[in-house]
Protein backbone atom coordinates (compact mmCIF):
# COMPACT_ATOMS: atom_id res chain seq x y z
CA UNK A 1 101.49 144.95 -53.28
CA UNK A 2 104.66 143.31 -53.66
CA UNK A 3 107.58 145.86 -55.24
CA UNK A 4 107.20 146.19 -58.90
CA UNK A 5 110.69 144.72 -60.26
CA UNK A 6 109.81 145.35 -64.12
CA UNK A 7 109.20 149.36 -63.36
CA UNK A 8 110.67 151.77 -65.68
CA UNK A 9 111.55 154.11 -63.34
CA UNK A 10 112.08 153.99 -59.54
CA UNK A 11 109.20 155.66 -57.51
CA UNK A 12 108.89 157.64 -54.30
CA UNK A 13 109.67 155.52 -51.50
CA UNK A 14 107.99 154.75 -47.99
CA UNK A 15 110.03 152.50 -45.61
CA UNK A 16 107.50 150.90 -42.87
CA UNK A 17 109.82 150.27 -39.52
CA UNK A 18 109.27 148.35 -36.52
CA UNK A 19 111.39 146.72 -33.42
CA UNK A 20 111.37 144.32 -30.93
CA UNK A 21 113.35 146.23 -27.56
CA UNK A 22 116.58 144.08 -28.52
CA UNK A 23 116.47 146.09 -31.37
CA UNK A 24 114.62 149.18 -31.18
CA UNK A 25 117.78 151.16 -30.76
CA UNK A 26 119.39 149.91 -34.34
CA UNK A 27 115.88 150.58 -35.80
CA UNK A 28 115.83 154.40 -34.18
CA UNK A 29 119.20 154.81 -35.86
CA UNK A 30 118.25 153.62 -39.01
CA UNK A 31 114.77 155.51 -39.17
CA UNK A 32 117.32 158.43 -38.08
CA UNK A 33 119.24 157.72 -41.25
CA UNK A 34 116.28 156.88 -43.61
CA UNK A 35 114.87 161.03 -42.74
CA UNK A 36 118.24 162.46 -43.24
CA UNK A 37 117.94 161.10 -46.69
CA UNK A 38 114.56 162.66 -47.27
CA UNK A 39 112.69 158.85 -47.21
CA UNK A 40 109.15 159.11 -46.25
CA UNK A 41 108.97 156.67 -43.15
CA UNK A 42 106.30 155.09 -40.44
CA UNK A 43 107.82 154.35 -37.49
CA UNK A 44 105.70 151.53 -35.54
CA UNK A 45 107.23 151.45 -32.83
CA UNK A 46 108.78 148.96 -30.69
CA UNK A 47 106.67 145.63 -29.93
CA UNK A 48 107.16 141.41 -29.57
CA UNK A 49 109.30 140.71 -32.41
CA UNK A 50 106.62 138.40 -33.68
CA UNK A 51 104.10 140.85 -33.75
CA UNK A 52 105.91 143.79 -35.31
CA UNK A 53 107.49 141.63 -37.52
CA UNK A 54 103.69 140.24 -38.84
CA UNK A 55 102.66 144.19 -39.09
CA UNK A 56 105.50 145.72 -41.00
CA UNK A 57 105.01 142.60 -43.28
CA UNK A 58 101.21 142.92 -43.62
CA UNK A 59 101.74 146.70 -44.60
CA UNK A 60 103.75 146.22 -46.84
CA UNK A 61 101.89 143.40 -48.40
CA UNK A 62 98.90 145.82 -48.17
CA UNK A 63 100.45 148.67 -50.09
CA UNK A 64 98.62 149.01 -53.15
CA UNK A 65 99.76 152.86 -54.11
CA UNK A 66 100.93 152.02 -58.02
CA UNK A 67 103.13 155.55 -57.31
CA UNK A 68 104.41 154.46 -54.21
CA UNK A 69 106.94 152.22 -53.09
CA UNK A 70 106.34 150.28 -50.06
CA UNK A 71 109.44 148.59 -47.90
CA UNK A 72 110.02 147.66 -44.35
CA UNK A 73 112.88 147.52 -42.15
CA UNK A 74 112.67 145.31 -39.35
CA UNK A 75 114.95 144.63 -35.70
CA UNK A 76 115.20 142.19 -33.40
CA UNK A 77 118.33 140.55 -31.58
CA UNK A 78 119.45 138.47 -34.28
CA UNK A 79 117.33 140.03 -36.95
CA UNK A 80 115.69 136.28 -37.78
CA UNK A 81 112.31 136.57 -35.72
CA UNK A 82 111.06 139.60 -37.14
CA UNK A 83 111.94 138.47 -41.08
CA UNK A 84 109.95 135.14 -39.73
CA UNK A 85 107.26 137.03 -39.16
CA UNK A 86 107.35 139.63 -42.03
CA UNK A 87 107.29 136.73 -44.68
CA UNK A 88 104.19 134.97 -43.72
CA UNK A 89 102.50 137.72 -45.41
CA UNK A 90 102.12 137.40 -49.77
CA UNK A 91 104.25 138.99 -51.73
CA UNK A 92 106.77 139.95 -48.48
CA UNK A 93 110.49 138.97 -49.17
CA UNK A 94 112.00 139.46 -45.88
CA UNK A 95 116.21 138.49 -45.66
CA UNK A 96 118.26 138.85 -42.66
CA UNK A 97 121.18 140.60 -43.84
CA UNK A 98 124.43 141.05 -41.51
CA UNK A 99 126.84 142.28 -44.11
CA UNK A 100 126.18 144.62 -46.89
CA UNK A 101 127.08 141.71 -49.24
CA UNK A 102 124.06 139.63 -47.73
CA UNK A 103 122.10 143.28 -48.81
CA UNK A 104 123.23 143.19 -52.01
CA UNK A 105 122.53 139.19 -52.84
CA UNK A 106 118.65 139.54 -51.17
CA UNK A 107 118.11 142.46 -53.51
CA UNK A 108 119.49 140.97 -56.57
CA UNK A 109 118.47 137.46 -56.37
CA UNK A 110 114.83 138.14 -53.98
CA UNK A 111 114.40 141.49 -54.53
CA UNK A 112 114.07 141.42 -51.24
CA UNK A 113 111.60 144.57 -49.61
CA UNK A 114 111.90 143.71 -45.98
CA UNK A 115 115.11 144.47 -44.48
CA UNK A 116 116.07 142.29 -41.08
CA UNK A 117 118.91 143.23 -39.11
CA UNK A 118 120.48 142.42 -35.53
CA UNK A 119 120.71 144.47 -32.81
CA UNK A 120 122.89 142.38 -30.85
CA UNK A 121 125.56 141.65 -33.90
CA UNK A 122 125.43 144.74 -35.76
CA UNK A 123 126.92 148.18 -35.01
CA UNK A 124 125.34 151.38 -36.09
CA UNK A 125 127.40 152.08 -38.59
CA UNK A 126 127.35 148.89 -40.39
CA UNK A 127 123.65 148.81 -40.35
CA UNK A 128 123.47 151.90 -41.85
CA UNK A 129 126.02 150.86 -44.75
CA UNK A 130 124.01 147.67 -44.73
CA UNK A 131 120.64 149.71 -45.51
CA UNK A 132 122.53 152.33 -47.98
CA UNK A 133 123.46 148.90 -50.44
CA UNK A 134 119.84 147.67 -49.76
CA UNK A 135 118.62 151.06 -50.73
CA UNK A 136 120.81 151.19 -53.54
CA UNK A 137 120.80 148.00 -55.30
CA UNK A 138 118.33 147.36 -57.95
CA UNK A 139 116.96 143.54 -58.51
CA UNK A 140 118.84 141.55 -60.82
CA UNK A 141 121.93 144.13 -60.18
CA UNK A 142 125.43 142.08 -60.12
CA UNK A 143 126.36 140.84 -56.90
CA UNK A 144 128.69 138.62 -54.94
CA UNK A 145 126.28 135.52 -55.99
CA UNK A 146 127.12 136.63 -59.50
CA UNK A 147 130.68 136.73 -59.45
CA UNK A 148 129.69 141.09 -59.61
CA UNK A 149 128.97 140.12 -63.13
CA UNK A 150 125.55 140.41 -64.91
CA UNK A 151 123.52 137.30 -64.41
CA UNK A 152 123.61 134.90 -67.01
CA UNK A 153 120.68 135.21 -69.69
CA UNK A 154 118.95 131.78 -68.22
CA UNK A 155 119.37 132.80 -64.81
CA UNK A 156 117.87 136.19 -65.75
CA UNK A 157 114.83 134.81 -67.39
CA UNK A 158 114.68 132.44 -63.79
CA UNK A 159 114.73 135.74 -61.83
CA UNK A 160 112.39 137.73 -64.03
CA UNK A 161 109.66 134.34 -63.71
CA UNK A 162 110.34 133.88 -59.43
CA UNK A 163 108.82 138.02 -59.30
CA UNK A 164 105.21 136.67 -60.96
CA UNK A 165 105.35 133.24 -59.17
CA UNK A 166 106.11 134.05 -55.80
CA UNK A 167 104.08 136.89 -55.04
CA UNK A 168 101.03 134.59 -55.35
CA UNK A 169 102.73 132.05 -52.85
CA UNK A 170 100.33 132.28 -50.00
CA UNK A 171 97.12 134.19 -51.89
CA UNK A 172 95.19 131.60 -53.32
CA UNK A 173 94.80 129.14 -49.91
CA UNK A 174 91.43 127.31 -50.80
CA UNK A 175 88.92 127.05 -47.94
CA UNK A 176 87.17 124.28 -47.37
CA UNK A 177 83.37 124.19 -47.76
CA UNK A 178 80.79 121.52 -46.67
CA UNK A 179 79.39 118.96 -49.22
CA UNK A 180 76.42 121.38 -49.73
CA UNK A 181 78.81 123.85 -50.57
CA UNK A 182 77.86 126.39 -47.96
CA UNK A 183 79.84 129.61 -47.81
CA UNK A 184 78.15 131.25 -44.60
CA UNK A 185 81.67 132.01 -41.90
CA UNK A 186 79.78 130.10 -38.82
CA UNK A 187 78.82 127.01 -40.75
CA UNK A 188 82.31 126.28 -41.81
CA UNK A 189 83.88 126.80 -38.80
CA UNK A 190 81.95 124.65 -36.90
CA UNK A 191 81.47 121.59 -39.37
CA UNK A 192 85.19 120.95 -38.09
CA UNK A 193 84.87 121.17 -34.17
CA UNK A 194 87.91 119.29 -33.22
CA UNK A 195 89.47 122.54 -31.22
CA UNK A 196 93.56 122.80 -30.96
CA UNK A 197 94.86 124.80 -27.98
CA UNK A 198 96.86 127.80 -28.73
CA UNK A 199 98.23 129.43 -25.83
CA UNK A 200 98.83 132.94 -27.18
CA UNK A 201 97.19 135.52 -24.90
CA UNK A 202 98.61 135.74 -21.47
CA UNK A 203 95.95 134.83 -19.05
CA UNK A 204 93.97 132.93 -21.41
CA UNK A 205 93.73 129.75 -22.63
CA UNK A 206 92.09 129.65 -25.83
CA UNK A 207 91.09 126.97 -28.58
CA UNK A 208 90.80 128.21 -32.05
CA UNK A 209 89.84 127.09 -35.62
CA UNK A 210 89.86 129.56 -38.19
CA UNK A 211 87.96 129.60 -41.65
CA UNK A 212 90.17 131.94 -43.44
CA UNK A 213 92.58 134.48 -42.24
CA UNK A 214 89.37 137.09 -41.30
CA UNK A 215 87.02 134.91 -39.71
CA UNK A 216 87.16 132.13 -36.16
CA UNK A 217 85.73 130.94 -33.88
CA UNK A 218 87.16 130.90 -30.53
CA UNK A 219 86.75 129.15 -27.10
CA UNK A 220 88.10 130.74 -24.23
CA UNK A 221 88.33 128.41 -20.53
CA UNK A 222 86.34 130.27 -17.85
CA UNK A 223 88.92 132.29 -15.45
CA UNK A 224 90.56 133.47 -18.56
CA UNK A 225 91.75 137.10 -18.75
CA UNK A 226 92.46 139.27 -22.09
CA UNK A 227 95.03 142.13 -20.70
CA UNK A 228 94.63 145.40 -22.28
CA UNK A 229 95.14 145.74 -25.55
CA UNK A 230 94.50 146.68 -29.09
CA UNK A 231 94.77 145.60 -33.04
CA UNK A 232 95.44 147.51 -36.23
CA UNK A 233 92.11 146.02 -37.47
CA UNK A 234 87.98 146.57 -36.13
CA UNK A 235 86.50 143.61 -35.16
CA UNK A 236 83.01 142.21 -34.83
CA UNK A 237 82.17 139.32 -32.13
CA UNK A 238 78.82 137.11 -31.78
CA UNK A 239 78.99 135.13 -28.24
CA UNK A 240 77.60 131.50 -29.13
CA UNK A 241 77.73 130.59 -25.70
CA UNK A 242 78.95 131.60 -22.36
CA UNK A 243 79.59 134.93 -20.48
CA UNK A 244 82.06 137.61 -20.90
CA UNK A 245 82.86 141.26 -20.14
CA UNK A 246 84.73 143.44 -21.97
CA UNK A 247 86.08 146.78 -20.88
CA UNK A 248 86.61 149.54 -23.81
CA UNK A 249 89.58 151.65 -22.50
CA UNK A 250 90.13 153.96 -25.22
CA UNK A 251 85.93 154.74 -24.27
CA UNK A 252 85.79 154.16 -20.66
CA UNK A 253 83.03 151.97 -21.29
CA UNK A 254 82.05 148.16 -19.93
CA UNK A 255 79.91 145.38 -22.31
CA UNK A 256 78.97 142.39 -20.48
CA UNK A 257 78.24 140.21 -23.39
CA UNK A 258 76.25 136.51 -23.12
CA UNK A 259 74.81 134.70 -25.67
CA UNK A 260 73.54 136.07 -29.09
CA UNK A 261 75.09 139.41 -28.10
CA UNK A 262 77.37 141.60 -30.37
CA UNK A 263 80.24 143.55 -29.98
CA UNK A 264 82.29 145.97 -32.47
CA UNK A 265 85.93 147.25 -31.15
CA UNK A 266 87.43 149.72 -33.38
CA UNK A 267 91.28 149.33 -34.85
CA UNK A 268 93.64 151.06 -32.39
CA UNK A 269 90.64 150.72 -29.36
CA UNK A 270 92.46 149.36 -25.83
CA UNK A 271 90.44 146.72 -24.37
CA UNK A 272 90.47 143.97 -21.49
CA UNK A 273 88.14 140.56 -21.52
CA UNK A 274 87.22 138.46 -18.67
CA UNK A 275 85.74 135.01 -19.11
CA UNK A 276 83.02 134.08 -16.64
CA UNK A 277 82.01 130.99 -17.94
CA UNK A 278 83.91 128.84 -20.82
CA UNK A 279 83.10 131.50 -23.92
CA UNK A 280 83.19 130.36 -27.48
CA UNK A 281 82.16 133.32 -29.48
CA UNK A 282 82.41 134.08 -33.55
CA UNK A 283 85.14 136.57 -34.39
CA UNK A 284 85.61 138.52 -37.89
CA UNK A 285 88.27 141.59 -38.42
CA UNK A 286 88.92 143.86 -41.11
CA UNK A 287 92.57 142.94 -42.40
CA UNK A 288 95.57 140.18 -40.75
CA UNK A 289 94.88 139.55 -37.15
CA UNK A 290 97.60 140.90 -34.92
CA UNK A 291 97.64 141.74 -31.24
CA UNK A 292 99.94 144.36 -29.68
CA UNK A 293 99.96 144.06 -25.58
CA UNK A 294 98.93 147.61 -23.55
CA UNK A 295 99.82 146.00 -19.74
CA UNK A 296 100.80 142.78 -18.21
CA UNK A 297 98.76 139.86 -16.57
CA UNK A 298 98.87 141.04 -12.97
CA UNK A 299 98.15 144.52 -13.79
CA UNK A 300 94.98 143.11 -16.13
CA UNK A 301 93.66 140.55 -13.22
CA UNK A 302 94.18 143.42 -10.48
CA UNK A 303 91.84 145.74 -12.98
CA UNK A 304 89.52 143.39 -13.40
CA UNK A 305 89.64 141.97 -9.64
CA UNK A 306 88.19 145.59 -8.81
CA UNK A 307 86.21 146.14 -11.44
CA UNK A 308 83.70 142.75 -10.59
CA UNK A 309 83.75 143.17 -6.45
C-alpha cells in the first residue's frame, strides 16, 4: 500500500533496504544511520540491482499495515537501476535523488517512498543528509520547485488528485480471455503460442508468455541449466512436455519431473534445474516473480555434471 499522504498524523515507520555491490556500502551506512535513529528497518541484502530494486519495490507495494509506514531505500552505482526497478511495482514512487534538494522536490511533488541513491557519486555524509530531508519532508511541504513557498491552491488540488490517480497506474492491467471467455491459467496462455525469447537465467535459454503477473508458461531449450537459486515467493510447476530434474538444496532432495508431473518449491528454498529435453512446463507463484542467484554457471553445470554420471 502506497504511503497514505492525507494521514492525520505520521505513523511508525519501516524502511525496506536493498543494494546492488556498487552500492551496498552507501546502503550499510545508511541502514547504520536509519537504527541510530530508532527506524525499524529490513535489510535485504546486497543483490543485481534489478532484482533488489524489483523486491524493495514489491514490499513496499505489498505493505498493507494501515499503522505502519512502509518505505525503501535503494543503491546502486548511479542510483537509476534500482529506482527502475522499484517503480514497476503500483503505487511505488521511486526518485533518484543526488542532492538533498532533489529529496526534498520527490517528497513534495511525488511523495516519493523509495529513496535511490549512488554509490559511486555520493559520499557518506551527503547521503545521509540526503535521507535526513527525505525523512523529514512531508508531501506537499515547500520546496525548491516551489520557490520554498507553499504551493499554489491549483497546484495543491493537482498534487492532492496525482496521490488517488497514480497509485492505480499499473493495478488494473486487463487480461485477455478467449472468445468463450475462458478464465482457466493454461488455456490463456496457450491460445497465444507465438513464444518471445528472454534470455534471463544464465545457462538457459528460455521462451516465455505470461497470463498475468502470477501465472506462465515457459519453454526451456534442452542443455539448459537453472544455477542455484531461490525466490521470495512458493511456486507450483506442471511439466506439459519434456524432461527435467530439479535439485532442492535447502532439502537435499532430487525430483526428476516429465510430463503431467508436479512440483512445489517453497519461498526462500535453493534449487538447481537441468533440462534434458526442450521443457515447456506451467508455472504459478504466490506474489511478483523475482529471482535472486545462489552460485554461478560453471559452479551449477559442474554440480549437475556429477550429479547425472
Amino acid at each position: 500500500m502506497a504511503e497514505n499522504a492525507a494521514a492525520a498524523a505520521p505513523s511508525p515507520l519501516k524502511i525496506i533496504a536493498g543494494a546492488d555491490s556498487f552500492g551496498a556500502e552507501l546502503k550499510d551506512a545508511l541502514v547504520s544511520h536509519l537504527r541510530s535513529l530508532n527506524i525499524d528497518v529490513e535489510d535485504l541484502g546486497t543483490s543485481d540491482y534489478y532484482s533488489i530494486g524489483a523486491e524493495v519495490g514489491r514490499r513496499v507495494s505489498s505493505s498493507d499495515s494501515s499503522d505502519i509506514t512502509t518505505r525503501g531505500v535503494v543503491a546502486c552505482g548511479t542510483g537509476v537501476g534500482v529506482a527502475i526497478f522499484a517503480n514497476k511495482n503500483p503505487g511505488v514512487f521511486a526518485a533518484t535523488c543526488l542532492t538533498p534538494a532533489d529529496a526534498l522536490n520527490a517528497r513534495s511533488i511525488n511523495n516519493c517512498n523509495v529513496l535511490a541513491v549512488s554509490g559511486m557519486s555520493t559520499s557518506k555524509e551527503s547521503a545521509v543528509e540526503i535521507l535526513d530531508t527525505w525523512l523529514k519532508t512531508p508531501f506537499k511541504a515547500p520546496c525548491p520547485a516551489s520557490g520554498f513557498k507553499p504551493w499554489e491552491e491549483n497546484l495543491s488540488c493537482f498534487l492532492d488528485k496525482s496521490m488517488i490517480e497514480m497509485p492505480l497506474i499499473g493495478k488494473n492491467d486487463k487480461l485477455d480471455n478467449d472468445s468463450s471467455g475462458s478464465t482457466c491459467s493454461i488455456c490463456c496462455l496457450v491460445k497465444n503460442r507465438e513464444l518471445n525469447p528472454v534470455e534471463m537465467i544464465p545457462g538457459g535459454s528460455m521462451k516465455i508468455v505470461r497470463e498475468s503477473p502470477t501465472s506462465a508458461i515457459v519453454r526451456f531449450k534442452a542443455g539448459s541449466v537453472e544455477p542455484a537459486h531461490h525466490h521470495t515467493f512458493g511456486h507450483d510447476l506442471v511439466v506439459l512436455e519434456g524432461k527435467k530434474s530439479v535439485w532442492n538444496l535447502t532439502k537435499g532432495e532430487r525430483f526428476d519431473l516429465t510430463v503431467g508431473d508436479y512440483l512445489f518449491t517453497p519461498a526462500g528454498d535453493v534449487h538447481r534445474v537441468k533440462y534434458y529435453k526442450e521443457t515447456e512446463f506451467f508455472i504459478k507463484w504466490d506474489g511478483r516473480c523475482d529471482m535472486f542467484f545462489d552460485e554461478d554457471l560453471e559452479t551449477a553445470e559442474k554440480a549437475v555434471e556429477k550429479e547425472t554420471a
